[in-house]
PDB file of N, CA and C in Angstrom:
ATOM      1  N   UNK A   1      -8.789 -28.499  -5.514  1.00  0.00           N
ATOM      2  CA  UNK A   1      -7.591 -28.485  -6.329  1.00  0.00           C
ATOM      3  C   UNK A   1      -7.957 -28.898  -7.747  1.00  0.00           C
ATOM      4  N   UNK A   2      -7.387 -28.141  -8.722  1.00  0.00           N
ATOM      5  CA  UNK A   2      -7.677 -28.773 -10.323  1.00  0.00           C
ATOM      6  C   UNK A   2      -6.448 -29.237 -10.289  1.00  0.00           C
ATOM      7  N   UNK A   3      -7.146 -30.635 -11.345  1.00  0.00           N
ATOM      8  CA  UNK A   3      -5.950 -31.282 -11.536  1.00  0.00           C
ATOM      9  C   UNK A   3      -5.085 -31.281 -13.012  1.00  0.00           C
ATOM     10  N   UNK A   4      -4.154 -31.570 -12.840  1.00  0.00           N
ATOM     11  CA  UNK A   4      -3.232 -31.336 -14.115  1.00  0.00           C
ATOM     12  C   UNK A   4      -2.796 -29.808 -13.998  1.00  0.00           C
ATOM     13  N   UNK A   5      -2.673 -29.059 -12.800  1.00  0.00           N
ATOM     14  CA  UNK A   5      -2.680 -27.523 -12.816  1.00  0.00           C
ATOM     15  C   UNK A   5      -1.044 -27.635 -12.758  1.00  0.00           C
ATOM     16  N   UNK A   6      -0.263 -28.394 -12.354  1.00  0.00           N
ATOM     17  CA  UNK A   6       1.199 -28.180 -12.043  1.00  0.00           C
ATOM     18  C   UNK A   6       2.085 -27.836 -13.574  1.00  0.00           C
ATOM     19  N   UNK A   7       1.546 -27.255 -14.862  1.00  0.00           N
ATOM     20  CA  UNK A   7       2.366 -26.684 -15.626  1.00  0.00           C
ATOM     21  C   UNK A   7       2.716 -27.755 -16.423  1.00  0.00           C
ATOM     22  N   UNK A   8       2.146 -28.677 -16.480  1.00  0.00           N
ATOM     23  CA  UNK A   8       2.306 -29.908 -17.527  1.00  0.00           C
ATOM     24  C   UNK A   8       1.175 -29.751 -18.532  1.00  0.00           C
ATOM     25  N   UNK A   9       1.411 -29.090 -19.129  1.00  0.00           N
ATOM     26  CA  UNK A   9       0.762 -29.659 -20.265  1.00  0.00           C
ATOM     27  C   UNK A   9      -1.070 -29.290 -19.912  1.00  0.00           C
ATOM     28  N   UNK A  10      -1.465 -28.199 -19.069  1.00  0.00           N
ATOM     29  CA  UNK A  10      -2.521 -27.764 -19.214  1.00  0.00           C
ATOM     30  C   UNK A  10      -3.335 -26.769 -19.998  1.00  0.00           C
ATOM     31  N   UNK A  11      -4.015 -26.539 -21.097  1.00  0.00           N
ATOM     32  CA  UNK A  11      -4.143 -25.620 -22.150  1.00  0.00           C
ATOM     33  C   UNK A  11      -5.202 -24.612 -21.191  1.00  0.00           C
ATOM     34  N   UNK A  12      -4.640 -23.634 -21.223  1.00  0.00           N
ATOM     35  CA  UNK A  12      -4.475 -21.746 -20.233  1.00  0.00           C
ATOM     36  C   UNK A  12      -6.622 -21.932 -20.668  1.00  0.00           C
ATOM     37  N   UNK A  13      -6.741 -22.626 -22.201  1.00  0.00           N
ATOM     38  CA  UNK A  13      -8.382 -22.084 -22.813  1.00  0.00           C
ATOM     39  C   UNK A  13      -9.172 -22.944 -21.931  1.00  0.00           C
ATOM     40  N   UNK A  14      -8.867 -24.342 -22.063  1.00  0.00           N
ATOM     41  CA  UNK A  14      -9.392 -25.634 -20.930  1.00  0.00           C
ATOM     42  C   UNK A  14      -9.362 -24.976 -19.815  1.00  0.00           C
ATOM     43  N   UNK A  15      -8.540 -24.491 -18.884  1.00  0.00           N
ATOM     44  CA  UNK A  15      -8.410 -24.336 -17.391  1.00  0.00           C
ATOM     45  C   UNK A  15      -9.409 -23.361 -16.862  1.00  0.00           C
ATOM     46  N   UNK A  16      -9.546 -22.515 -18.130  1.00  0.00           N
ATOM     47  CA  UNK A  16     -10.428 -21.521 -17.791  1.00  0.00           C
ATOM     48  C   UNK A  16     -12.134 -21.716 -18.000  1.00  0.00           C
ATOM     49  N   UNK A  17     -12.204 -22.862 -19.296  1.00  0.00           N
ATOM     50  CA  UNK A  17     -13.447 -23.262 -19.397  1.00  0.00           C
ATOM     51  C   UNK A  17     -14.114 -24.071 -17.915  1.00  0.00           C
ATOM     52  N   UNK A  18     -12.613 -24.939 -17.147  1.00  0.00           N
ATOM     53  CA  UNK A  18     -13.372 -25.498 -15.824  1.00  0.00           C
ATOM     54  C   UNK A  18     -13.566 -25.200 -14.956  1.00  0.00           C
ATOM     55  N   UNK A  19     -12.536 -23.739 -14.702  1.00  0.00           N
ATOM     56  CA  UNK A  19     -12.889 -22.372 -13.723  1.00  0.00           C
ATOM     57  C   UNK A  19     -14.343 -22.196 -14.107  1.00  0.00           C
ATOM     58  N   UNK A  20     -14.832 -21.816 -15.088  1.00  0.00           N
ATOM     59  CA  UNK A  20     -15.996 -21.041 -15.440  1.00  0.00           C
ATOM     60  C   UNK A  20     -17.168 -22.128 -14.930  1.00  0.00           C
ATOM     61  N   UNK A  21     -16.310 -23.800 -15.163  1.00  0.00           N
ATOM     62  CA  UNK A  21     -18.129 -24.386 -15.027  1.00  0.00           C
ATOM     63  C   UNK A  21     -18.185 -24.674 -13.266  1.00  0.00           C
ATOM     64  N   UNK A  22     -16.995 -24.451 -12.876  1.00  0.00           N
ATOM     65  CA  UNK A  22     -16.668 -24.015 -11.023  1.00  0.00           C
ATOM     66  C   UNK A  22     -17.379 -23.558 -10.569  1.00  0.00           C
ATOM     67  N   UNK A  23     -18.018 -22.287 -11.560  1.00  0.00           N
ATOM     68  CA  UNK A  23     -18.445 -20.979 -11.019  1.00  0.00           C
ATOM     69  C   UNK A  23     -17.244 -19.825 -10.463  1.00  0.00           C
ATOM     70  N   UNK A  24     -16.320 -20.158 -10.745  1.00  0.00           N
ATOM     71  CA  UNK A  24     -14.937 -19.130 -10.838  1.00  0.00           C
ATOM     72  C   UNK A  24     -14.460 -18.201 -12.279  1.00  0.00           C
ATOM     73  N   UNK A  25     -15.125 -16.875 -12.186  1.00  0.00           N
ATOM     74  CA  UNK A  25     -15.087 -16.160 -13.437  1.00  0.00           C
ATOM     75  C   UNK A  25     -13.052 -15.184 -12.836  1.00  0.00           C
ATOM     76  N   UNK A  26     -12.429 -15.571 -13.877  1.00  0.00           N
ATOM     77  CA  UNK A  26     -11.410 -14.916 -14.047  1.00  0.00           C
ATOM     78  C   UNK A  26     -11.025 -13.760 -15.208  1.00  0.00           C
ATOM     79  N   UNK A  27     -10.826 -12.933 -14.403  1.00  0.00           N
ATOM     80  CA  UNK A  27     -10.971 -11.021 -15.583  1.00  0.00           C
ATOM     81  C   UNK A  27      -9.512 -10.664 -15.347  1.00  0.00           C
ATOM     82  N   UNK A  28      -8.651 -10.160 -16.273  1.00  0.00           N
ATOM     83  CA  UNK A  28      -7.627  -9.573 -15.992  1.00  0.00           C
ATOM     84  C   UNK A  28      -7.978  -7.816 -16.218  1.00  0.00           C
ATOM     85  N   UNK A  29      -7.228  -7.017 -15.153  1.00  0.00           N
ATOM     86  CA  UNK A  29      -7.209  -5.435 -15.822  1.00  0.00           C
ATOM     87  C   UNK A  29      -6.159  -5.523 -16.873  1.00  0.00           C
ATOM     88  N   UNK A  30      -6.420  -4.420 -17.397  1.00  0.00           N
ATOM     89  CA  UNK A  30      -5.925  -3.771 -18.298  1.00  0.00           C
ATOM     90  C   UNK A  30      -5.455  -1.999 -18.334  1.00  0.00           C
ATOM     91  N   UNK A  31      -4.619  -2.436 -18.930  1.00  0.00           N
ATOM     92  CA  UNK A  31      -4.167  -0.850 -18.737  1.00  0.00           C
ATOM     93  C   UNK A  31      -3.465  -0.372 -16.984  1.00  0.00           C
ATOM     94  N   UNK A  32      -3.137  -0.963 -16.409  1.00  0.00           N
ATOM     95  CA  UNK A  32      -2.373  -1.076 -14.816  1.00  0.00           C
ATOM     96  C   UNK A  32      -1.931   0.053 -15.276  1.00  0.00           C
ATOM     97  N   UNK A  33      -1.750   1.245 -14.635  1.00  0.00           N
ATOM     98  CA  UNK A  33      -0.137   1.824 -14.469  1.00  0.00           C
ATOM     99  C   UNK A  33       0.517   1.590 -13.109  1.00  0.00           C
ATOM    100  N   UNK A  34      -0.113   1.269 -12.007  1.00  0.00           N
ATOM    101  CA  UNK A  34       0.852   0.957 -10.728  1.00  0.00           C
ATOM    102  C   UNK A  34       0.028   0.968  -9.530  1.00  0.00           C
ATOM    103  N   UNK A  35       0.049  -0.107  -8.573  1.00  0.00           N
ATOM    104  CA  UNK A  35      -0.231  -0.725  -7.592  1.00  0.00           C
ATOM    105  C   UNK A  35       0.547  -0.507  -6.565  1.00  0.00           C
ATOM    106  N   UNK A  36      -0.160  -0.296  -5.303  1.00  0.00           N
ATOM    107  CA  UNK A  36       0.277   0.942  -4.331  1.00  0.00           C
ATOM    108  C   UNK A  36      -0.605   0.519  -3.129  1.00  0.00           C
ATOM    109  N   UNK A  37       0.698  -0.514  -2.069  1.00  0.00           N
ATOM    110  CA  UNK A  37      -0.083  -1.071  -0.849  1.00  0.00           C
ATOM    111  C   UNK A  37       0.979  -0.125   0.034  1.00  0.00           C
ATOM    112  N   UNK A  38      -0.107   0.459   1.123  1.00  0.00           N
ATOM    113  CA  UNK A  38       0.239   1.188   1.874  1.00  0.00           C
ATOM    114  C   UNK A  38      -0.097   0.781   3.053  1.00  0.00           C
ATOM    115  N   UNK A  39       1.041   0.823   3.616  1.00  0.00           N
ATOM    116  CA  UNK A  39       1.368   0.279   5.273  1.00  0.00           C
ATOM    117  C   UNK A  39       1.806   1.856   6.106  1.00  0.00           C
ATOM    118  N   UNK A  40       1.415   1.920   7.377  1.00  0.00           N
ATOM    119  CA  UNK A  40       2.383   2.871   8.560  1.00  0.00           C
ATOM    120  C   UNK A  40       3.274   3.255   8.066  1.00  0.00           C
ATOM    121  N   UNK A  41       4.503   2.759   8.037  1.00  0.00           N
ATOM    122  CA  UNK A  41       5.862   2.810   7.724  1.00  0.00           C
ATOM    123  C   UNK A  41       6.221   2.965   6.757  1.00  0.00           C
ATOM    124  N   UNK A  42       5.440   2.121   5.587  1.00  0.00           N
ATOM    125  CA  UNK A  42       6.179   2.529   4.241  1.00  0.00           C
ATOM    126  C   UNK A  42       5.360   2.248   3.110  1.00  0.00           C
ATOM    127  N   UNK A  43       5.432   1.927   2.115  1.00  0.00           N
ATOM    128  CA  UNK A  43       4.314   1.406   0.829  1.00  0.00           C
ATOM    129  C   UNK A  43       5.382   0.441   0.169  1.00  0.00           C
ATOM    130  N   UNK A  44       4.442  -0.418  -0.695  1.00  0.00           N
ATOM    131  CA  UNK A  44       4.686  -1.523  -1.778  1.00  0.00           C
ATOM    132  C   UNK A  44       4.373  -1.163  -3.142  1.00  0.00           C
ATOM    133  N   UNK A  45       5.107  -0.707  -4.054  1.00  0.00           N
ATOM    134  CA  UNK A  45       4.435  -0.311  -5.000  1.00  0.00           C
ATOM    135  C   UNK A  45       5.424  -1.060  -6.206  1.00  0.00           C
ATOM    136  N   UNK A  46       4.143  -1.567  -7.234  1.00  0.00           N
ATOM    137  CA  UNK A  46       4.612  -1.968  -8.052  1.00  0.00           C
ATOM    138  C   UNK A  46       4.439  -1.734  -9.674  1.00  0.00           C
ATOM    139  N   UNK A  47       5.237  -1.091 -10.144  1.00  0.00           N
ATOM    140  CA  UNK A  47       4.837  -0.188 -11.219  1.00  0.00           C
ATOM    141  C   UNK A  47       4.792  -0.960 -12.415  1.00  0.00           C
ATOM    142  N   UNK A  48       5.116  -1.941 -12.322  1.00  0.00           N
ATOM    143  CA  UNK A  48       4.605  -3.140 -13.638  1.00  0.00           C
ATOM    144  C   UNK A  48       3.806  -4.235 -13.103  1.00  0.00           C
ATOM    145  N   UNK A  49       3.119  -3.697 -12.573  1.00  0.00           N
ATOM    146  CA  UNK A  49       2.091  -5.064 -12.390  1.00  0.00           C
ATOM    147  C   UNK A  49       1.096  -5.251 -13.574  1.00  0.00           C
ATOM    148  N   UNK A  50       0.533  -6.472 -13.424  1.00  0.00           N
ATOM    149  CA  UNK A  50      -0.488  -7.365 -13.825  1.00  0.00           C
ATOM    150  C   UNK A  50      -1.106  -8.058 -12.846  1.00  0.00           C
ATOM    151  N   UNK A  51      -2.310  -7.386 -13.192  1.00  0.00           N
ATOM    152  CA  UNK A  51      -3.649  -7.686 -11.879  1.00  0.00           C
ATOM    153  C   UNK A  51      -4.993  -8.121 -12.399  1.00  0.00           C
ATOM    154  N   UNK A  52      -5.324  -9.483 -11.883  1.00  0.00           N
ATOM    155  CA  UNK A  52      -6.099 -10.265 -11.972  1.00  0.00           C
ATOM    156  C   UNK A  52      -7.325 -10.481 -10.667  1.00  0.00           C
ATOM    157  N   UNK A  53      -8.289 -10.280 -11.746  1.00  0.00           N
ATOM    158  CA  UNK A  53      -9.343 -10.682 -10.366  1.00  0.00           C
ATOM    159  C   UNK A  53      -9.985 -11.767 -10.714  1.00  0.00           C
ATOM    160  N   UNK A  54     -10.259 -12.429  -9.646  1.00  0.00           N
ATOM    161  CA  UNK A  54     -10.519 -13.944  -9.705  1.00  0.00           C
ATOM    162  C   UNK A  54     -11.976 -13.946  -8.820  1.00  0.00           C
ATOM    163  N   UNK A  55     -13.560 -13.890  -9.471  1.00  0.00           N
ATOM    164  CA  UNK A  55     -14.181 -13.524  -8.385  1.00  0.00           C
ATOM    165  C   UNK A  55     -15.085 -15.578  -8.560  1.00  0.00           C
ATOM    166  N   UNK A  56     -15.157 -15.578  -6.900  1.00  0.00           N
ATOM    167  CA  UNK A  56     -15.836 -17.178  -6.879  1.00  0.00           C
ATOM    168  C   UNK A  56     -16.709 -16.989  -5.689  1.00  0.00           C
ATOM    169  N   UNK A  57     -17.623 -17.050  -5.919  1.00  0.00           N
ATOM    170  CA  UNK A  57     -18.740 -17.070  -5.064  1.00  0.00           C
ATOM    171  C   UNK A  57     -18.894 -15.908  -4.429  1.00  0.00           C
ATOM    172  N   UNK A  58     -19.055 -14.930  -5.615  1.00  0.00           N
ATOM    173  CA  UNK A  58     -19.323 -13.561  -5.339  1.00  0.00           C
ATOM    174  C   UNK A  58     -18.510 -13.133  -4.354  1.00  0.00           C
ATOM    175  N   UNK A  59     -17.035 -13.645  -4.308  1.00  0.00           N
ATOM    176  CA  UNK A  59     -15.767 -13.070  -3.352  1.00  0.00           C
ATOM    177  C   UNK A  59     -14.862 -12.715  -4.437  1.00  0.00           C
ATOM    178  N   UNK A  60     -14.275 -11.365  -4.594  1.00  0.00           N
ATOM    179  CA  UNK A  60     -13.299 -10.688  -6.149  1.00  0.00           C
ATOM    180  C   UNK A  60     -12.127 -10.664  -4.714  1.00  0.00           C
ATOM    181  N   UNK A  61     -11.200 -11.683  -5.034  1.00  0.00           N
ATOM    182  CA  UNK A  61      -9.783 -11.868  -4.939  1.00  0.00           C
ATOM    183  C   UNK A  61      -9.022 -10.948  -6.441  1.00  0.00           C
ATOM    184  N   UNK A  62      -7.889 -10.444  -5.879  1.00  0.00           N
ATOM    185  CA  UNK A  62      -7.188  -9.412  -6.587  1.00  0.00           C
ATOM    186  C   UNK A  62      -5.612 -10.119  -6.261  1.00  0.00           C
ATOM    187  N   UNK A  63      -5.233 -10.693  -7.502  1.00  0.00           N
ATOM    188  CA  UNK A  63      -3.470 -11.371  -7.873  1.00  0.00           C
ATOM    189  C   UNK A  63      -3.269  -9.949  -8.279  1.00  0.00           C
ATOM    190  N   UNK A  64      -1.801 -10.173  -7.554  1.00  0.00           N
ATOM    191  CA  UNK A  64      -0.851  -8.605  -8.160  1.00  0.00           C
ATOM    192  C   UNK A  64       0.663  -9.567  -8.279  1.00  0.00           C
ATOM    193  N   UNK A  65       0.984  -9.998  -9.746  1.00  0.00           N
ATOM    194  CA  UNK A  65       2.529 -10.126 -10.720  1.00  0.00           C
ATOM    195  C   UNK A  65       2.900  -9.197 -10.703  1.00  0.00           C
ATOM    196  N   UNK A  66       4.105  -8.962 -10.408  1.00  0.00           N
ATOM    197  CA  UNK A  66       4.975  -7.668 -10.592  1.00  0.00           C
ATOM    198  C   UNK A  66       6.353  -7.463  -9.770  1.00  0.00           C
ATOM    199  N   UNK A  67       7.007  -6.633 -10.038  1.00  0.00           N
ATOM    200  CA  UNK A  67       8.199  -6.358  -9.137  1.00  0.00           C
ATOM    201  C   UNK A  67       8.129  -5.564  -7.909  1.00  0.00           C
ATOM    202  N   UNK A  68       7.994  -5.944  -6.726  1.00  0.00           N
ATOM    203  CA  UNK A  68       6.852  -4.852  -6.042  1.00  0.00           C
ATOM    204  C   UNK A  68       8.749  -4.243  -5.261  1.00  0.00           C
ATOM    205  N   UNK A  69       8.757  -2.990  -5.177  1.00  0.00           N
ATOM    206  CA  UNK A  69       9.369  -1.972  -4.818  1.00  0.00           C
ATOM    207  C   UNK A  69       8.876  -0.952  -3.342  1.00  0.00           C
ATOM    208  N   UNK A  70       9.621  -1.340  -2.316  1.00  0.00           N
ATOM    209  CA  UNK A  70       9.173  -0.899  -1.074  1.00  0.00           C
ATOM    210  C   UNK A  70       9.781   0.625  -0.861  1.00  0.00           C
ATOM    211  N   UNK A  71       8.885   1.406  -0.391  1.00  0.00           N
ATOM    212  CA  UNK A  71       9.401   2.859  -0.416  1.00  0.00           C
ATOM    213  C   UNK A  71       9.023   3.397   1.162  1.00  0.00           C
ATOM    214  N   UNK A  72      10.162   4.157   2.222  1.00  0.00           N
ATOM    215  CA  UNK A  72       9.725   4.407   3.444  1.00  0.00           C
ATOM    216  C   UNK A  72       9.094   5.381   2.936  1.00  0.00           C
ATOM    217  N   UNK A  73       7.689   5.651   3.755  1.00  0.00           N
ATOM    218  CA  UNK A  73       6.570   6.506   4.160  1.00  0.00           C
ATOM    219  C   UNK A  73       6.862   7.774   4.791  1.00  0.00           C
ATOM    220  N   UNK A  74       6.805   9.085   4.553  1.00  0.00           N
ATOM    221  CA  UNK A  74       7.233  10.290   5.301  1.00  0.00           C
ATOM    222  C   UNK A  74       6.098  10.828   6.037  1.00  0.00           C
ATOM    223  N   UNK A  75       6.347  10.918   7.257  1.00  0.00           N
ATOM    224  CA  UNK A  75       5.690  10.834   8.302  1.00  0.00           C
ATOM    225  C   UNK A  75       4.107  12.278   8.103  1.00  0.00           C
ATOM    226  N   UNK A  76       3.262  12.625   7.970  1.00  0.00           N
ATOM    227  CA  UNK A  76       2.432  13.792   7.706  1.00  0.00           C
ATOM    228  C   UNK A  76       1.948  14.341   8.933  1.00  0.00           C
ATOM    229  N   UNK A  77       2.472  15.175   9.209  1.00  0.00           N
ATOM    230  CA  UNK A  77       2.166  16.201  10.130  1.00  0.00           C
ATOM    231  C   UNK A  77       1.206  17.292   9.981  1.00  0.00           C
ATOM    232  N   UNK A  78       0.248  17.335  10.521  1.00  0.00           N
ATOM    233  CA  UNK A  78      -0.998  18.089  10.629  1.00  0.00           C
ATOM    234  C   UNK A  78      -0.623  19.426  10.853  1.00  0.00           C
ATOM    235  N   UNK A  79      -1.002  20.783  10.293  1.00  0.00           N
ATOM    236  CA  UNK A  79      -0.326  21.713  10.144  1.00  0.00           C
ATOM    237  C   UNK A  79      -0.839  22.529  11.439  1.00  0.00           C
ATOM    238  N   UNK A  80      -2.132  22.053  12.398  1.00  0.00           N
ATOM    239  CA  UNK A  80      -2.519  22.835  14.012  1.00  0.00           C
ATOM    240  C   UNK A  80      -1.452  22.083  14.787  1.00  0.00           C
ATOM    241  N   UNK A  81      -0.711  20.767  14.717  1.00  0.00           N
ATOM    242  CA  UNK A  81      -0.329  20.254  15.269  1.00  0.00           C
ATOM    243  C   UNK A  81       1.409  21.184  15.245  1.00  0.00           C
ATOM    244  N   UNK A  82       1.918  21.709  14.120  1.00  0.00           N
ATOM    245  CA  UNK A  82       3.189  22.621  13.798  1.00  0.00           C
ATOM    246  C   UNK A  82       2.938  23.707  14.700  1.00  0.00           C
ATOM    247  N   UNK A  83       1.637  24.177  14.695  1.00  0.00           N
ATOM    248  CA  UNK A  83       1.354  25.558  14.967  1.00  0.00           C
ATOM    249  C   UNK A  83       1.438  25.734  16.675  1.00  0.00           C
ATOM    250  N   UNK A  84       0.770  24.024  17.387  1.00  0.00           N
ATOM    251  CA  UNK A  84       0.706  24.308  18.252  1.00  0.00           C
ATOM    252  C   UNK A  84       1.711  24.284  18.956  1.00  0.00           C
ATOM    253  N   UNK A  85       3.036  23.601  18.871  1.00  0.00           N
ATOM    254  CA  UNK A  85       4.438  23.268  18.626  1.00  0.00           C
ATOM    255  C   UNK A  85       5.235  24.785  18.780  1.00  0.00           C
ATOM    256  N   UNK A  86       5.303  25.452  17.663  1.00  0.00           N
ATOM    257  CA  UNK A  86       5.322  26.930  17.328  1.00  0.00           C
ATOM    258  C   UNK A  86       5.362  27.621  18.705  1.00  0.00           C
ATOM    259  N   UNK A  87       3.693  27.471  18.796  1.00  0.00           N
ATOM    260  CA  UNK A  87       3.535  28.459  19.845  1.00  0.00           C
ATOM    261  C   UNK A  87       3.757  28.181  21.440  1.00  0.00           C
ATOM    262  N   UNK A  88       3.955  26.272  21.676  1.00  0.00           N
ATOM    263  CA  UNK A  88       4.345  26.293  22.809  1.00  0.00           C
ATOM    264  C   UNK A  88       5.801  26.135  23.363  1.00  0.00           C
ATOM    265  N   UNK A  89       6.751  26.483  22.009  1.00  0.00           N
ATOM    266  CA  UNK A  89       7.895  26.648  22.349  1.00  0.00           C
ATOM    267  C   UNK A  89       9.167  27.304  21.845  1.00  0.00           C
ATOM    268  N   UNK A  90       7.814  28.402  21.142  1.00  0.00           N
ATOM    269  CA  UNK A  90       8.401  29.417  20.524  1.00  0.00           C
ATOM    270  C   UNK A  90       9.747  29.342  19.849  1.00  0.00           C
ATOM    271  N   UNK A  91       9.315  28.621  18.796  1.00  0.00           N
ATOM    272  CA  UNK A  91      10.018  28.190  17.359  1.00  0.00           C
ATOM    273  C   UNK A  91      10.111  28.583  16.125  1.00  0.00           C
ATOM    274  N   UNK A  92      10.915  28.888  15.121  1.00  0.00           N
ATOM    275  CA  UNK A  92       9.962  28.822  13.846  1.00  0.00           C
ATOM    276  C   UNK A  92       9.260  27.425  13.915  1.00  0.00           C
ATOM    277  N   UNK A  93       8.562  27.689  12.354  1.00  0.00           N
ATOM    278  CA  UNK A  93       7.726  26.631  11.934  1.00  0.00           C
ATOM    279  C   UNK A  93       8.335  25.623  11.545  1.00  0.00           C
ATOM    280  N   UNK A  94      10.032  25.718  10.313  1.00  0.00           N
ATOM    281  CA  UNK A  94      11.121  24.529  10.315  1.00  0.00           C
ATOM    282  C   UNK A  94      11.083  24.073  11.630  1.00  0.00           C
ATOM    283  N   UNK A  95      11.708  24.641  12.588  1.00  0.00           N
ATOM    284  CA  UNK A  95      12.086  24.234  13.759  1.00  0.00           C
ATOM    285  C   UNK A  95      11.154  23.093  14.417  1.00  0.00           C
ATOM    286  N   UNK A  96       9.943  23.434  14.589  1.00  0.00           N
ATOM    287  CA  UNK A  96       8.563  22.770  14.841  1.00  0.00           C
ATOM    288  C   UNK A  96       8.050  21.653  14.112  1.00  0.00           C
ATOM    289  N   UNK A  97       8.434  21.514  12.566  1.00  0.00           N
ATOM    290  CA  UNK A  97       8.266  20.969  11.675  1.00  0.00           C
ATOM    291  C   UNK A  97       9.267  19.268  12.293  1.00  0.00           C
ATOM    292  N   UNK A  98      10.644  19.844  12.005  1.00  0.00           N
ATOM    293  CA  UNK A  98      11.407  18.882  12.437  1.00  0.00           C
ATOM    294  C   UNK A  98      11.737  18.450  13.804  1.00  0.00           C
ATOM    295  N   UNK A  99      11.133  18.960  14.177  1.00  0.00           N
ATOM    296  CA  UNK A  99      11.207  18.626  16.123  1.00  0.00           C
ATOM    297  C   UNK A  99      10.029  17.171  15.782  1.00  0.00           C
ATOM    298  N   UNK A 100       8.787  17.546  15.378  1.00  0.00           N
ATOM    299  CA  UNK A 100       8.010  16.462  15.415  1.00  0.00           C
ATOM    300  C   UNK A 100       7.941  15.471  14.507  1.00  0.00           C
ATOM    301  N   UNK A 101       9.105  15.582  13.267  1.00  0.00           N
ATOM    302  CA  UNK A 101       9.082  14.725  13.031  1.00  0.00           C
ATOM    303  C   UNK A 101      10.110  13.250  13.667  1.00  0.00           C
ATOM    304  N   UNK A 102      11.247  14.082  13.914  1.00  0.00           N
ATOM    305  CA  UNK A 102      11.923  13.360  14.991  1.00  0.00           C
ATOM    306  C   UNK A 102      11.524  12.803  16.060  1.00  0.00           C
ATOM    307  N   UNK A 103      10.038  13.332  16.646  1.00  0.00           N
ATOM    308  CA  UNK A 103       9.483  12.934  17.882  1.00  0.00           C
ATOM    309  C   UNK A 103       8.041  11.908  17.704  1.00  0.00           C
ATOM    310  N   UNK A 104       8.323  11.220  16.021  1.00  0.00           N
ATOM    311  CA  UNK A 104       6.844  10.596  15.086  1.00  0.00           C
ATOM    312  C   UNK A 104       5.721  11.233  15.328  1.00  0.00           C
ATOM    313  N   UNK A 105       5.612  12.157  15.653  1.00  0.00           N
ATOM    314  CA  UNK A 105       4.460  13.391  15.425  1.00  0.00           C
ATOM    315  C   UNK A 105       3.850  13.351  17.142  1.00  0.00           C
ATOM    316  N   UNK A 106       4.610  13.021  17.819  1.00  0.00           N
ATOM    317  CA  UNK A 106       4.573  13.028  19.792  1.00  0.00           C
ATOM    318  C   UNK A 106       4.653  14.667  19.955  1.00  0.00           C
ATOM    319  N   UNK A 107       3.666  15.152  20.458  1.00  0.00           N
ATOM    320  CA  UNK A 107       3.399  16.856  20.104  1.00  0.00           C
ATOM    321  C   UNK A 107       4.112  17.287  21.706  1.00  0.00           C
ATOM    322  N   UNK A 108       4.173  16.391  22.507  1.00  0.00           N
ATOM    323  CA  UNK A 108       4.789  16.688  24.177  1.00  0.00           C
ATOM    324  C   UNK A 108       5.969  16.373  23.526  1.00  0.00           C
ATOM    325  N   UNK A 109       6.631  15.208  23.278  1.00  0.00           N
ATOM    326  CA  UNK A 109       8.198  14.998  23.186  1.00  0.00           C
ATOM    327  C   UNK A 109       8.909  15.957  22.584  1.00  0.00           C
ATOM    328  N   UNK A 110       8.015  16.591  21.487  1.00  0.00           N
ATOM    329  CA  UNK A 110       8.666  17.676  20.390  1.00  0.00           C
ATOM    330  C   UNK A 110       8.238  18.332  21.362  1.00  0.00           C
ATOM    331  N   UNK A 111       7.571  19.471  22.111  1.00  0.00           N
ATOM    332  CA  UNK A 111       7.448  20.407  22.717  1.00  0.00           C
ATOM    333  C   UNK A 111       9.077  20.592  23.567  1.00  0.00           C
ATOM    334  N   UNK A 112       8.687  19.465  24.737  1.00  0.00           N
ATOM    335  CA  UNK A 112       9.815  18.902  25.369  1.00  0.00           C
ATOM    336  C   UNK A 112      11.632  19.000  24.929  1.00  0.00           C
ATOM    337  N   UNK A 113      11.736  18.286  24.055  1.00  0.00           N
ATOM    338  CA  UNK A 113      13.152  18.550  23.127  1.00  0.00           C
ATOM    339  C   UNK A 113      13.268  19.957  23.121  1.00  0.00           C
ATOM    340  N   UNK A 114      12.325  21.032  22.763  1.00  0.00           N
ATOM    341  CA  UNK A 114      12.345  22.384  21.716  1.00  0.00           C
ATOM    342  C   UNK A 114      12.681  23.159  23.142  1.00  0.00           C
ATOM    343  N   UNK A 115      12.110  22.898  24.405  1.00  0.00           N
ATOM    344  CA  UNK A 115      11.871  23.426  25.513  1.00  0.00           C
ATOM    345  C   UNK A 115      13.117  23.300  26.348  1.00  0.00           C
ATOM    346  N   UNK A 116      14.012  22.340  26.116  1.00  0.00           N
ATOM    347  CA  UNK A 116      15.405  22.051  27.140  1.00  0.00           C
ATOM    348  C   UNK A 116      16.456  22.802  26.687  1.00  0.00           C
TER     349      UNK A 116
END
């Protein structure tokens, strides 16, 4: 822990001179246009960030400031996987398209549904 870090009165030039004699080199990027964590389900993206890497003992930790904005993920369907859909239940390709996505890309459940 450094001390005096709680926002009293620590000068940003000092903190960084005792990072440095730590052996903790701190780099900010520049120029961000947007930061983009992607999960299954959905992404985190934050289009005003400020990102800092903090590398200490040859380990680069990455701070992301920003407003992070969660967006659901649309599911990508493999286009042999439409086709095979298509042809085992003689569909169009919409038809096939949205069968599996309704079925999270389950190529029997969508068959199944298309088939009853």
């Amino acid at each position: 822990m450094i001390p005096n870090m709680g926002g009293r009165g620590m000068n940003p030039k000092k903190l960084k001179q005792m990072m440095k004699q730590m052996g903790i080199n701190v780099d900010e990027l520049s120029d961000v246009e947007q930061v983009i964590i992607r999960l299954p389900d959905r992404e985190i993206v934050f289009n005003d960030a400020n990102v800092t890497i903090m590398n200490a003992q040859g380990v680069d930790t990455y701070q992301i400031v920003g407003t992070p904005e969660e967006v659901a993920r649309e599911l990508e369907i493999p286009e042999d996987d439409i086709r095979l859909v298509m042809e085992q239940a003689n569909v169009s390709e919409d038809a096939a398209r949205q069968a599996l996505k309704d079925a999270n890309g389950d190529l029997a459940e969508a068959i199944m549904t298309l088939s009853s």
